[in-house]
Protein backbone atom coordinates (compact mmCIF):
# COMPACT_ATOMS: atom_id res chain seq x y z
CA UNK A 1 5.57 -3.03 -26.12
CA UNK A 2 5.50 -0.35 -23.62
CA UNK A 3 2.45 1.86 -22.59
CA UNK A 4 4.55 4.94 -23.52
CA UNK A 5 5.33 3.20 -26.79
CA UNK A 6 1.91 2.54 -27.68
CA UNK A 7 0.61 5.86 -26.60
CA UNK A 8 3.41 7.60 -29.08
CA UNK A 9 2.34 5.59 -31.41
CA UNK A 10 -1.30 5.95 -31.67
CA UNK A 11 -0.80 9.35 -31.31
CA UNK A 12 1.14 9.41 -34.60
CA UNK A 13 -1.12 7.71 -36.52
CA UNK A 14 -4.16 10.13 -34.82
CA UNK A 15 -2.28 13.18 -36.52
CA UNK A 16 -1.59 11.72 -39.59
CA UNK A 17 -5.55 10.93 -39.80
CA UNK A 18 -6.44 14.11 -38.90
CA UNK A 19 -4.16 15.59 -41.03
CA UNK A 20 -5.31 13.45 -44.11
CA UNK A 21 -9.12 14.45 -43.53
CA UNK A 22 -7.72 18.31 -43.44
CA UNK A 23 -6.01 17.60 -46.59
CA UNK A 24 -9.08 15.94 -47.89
CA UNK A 25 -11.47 18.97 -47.04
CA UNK A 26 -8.83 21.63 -48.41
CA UNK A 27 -9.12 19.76 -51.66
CA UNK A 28 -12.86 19.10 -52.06
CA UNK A 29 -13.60 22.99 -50.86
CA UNK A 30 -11.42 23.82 -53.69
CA UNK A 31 -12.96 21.67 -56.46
CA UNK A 32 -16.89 22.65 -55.06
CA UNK A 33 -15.62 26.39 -55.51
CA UNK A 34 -14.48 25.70 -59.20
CA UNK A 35 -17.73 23.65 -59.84
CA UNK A 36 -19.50 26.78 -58.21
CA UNK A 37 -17.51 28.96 -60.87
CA UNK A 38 -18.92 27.05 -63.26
CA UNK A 39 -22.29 27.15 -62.64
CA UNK A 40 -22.26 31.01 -62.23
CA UNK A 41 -20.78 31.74 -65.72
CA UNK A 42 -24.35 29.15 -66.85
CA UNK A 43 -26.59 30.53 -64.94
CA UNK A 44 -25.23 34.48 -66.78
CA UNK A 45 -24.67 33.14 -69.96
CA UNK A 46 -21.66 31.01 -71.57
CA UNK A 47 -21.02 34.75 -73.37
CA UNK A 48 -20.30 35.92 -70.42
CA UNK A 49 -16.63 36.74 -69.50
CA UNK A 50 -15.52 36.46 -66.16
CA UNK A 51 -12.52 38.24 -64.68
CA UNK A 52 -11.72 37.60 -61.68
CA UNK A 53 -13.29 35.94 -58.89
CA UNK A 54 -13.13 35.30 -55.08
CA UNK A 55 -14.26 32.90 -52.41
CA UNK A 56 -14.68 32.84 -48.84
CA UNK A 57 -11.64 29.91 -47.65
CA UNK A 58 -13.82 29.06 -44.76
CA UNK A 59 -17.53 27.79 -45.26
CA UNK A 60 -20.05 29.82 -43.53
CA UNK A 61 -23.35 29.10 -41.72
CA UNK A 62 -25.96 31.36 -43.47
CA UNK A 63 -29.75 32.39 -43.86
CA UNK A 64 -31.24 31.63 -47.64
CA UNK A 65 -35.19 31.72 -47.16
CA UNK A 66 -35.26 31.15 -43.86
CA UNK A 67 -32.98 28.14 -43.40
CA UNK A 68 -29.68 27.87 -42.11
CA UNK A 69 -27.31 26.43 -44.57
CA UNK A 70 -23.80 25.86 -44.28
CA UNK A 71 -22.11 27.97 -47.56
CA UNK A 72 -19.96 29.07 -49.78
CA UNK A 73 -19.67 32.85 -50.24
CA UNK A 74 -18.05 34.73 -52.84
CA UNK A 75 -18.23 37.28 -55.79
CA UNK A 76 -17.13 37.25 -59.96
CA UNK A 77 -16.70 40.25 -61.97
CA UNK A 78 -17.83 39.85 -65.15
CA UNK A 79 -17.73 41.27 -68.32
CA UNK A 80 -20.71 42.35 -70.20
CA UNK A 81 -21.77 44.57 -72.99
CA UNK A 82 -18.61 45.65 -72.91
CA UNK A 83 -18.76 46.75 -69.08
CA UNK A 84 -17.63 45.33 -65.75
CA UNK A 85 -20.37 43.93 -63.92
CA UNK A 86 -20.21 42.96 -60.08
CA UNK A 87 -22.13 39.96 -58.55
CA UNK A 88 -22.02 38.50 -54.68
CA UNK A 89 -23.39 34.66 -54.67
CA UNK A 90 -24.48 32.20 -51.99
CA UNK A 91 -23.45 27.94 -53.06
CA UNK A 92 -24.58 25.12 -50.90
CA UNK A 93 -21.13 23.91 -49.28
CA UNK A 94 -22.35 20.47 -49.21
CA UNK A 95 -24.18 19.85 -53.37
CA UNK A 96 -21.83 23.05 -54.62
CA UNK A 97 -26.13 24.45 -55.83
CA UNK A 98 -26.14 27.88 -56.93
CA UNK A 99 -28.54 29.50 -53.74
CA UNK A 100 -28.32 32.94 -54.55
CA UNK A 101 -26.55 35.56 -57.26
CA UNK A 102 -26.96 39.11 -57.30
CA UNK A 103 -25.67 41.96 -59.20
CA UNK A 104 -24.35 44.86 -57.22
């Protein structure tokens, strides 16, 4: 086998890798943002309705009590006593842990 060939080839493979692990990351961001979901509509009550909700596609590095943690950032709006409600939260990107919810 040629050096060309072997070069073409491992650079195949190297993309396919990489492209796997991308796959993989797209798909666990997207089940830690449901399990976040989840945990919101605990933490405000299993009453609670929520409407719509949004997340950040990217994680972000952020400052909760002084540390730097690597996050997910997003928002619900809720229903409650028969009004909308608004709330911003902060998730651990790496446990999917509720950090920090507030109404606004």
């Amino acid at each position: 086998m040629s050096l060309n060939k072997i070069l073409k080839n491992t650079a195949i493979a190297s993309t396919a890798v990489l492209s796997a692990g991308a796959g993989a990351l797209y798909l666990l961001h997207e089940i830690d943002s449901k399990q976040v979901i989840d945990r919101i509509k605990k933490h405000l009550g299993e009453d609670t309705t929520i409407i719509t909700t949004w997340v950040e596609p990217m994680f972000q590095r952020v400052n909760v009590d002084g540390q730097n943690v690597w996050a997910l950032v997003g928002g619900v709006t809720t229903v409650q006593d028969n009004a909308e409600a608004q709330y911003h939260f902060i998730a651990s990107a790496l446990t999917g842990a509720l950090l920090d919810i507030q109404r606004i």
